[in-house]
N, C-alpha and C. Protein backbone atom coordinates (compact mmCIF):
# COMPACT_ATOMS: atom_id res chain seq x y z
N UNK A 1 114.52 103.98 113.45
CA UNK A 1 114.26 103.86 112.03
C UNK A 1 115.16 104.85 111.30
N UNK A 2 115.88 104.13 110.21
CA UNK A 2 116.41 105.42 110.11
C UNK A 2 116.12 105.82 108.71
N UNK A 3 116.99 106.73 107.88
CA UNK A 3 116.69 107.51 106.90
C UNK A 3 116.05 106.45 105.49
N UNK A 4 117.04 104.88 105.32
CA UNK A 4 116.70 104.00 104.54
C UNK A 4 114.66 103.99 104.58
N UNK A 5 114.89 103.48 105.34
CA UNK A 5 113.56 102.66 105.94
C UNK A 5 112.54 103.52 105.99
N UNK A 6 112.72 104.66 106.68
CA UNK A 6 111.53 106.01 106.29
C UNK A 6 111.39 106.18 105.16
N UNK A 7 112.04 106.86 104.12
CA UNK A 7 111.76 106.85 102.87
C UNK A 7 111.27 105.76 102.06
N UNK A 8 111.50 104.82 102.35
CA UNK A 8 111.04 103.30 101.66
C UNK A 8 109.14 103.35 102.08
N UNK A 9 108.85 103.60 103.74
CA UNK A 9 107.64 103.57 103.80
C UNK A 9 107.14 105.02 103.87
N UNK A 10 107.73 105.99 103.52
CA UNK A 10 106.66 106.92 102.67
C UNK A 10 106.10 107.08 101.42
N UNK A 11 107.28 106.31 101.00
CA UNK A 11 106.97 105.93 99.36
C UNK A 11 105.91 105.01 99.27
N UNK A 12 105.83 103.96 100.08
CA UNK A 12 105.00 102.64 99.99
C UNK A 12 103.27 103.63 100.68
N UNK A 13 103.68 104.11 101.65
CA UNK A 13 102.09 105.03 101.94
C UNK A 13 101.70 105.91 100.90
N UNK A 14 102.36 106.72 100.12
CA UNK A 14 101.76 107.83 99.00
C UNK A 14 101.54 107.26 98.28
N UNK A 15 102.08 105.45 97.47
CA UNK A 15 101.70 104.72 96.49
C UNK A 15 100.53 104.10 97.01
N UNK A 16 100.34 103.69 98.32
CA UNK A 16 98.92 103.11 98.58
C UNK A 16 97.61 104.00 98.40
N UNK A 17 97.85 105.68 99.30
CA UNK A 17 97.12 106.70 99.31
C UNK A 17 96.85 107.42 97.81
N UNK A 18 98.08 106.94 96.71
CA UNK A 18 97.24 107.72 95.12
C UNK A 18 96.66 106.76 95.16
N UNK A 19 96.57 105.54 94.52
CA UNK A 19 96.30 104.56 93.76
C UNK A 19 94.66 103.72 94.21
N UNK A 20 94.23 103.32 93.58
CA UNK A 20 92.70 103.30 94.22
C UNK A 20 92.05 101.86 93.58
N UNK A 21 93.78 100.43 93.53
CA UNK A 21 92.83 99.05 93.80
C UNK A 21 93.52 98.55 92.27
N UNK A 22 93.37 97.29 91.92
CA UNK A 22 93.90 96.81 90.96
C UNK A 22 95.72 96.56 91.00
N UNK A 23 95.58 96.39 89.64
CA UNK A 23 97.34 95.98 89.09
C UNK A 23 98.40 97.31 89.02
N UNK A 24 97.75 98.21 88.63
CA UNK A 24 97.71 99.82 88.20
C UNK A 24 98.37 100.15 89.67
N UNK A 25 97.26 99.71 90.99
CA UNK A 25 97.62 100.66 92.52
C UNK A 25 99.07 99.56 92.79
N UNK A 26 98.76 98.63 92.20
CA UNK A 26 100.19 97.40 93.13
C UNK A 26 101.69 98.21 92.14
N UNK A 27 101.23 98.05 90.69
CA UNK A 27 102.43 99.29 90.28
C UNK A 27 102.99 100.32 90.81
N UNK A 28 102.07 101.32 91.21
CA UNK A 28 102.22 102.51 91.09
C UNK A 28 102.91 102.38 92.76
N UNK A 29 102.65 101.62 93.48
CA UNK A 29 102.99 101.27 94.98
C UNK A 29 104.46 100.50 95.07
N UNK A 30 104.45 100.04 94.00
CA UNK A 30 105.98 99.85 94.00
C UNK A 30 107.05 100.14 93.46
N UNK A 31 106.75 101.44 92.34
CA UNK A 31 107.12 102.63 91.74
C UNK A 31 107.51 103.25 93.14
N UNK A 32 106.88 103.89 93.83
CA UNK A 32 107.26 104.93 94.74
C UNK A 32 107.80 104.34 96.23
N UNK A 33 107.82 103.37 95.98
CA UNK A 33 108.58 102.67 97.22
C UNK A 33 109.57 102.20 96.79
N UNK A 34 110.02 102.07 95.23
CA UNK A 34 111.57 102.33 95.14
C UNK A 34 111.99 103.75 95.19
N UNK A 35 111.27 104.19 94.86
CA UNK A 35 111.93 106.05 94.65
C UNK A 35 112.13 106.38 96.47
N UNK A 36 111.22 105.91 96.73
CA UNK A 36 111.24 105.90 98.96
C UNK A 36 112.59 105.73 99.09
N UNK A 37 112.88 104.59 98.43
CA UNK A 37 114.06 103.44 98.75
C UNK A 37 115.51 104.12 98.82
N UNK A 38 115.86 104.49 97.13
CA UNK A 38 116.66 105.46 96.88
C UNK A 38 116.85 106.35 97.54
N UNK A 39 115.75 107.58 97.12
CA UNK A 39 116.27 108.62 98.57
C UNK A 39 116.57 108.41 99.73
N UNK A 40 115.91 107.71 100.41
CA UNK A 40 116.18 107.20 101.64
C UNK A 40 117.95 106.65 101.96
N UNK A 41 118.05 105.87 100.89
CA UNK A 41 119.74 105.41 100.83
C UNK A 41 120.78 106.46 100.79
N UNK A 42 120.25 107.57 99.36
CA UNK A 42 120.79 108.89 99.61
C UNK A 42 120.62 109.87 100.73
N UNK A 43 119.94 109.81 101.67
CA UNK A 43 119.84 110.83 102.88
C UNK A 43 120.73 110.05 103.78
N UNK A 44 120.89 108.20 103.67
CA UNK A 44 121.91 108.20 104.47
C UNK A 44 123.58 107.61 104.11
N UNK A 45 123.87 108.44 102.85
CA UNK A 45 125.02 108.14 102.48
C UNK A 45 125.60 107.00 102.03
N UNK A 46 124.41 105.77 101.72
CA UNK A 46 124.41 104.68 101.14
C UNK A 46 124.81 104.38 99.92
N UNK A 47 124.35 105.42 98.95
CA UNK A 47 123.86 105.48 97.67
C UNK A 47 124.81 106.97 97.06
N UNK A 48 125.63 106.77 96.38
CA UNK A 48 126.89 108.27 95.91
C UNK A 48 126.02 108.40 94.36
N UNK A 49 125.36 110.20 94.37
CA UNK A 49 125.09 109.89 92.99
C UNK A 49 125.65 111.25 92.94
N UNK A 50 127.10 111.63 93.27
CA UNK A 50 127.42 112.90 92.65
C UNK A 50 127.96 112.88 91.33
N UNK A 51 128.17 111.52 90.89
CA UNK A 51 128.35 111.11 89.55
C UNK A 51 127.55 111.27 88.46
N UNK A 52 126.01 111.52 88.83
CA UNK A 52 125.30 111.39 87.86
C UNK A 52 125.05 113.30 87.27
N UNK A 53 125.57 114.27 87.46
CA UNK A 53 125.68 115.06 87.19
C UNK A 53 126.24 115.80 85.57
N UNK A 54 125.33 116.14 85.12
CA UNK A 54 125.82 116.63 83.18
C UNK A 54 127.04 117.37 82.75
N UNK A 55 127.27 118.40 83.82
CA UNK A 55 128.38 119.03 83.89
C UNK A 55 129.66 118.64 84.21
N UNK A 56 129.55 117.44 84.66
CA UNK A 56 131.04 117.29 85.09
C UNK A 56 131.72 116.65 83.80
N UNK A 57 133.03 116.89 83.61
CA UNK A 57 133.87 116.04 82.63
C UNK A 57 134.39 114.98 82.99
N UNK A 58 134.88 114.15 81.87
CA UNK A 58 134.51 112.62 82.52
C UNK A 58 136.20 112.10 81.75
């Protein structure tokens, strides 16, 4: 498993484990299983966000 895929289902477990039933828990579960998603892409070099930085000149 690698870095993608872990982060995707820790996100998807902490959105199941807050959320407590309804439309609200299916949101909030797929809120944090994109944020899983992302990092996960960024831990494995998938995803370049040294771009998104304020300081740099453009």
């Amino acid at each position: 498993m690698n870095a993608t895929q872990t982060g995707l289902l820790a996100g998807l477990l902490l959105g199941i484990a807050g959320a407590t039933g309804g439309f609200l828990a299916f949101v909030i579960t797929l809120v944090l299983g994109a944020v899983g998603l992302l990092v996960g892409r960024v831990l494995d070099g998938e995803l370049d966000v040294s771009g998104l930085g304020r300081g740099r000149d453009r």
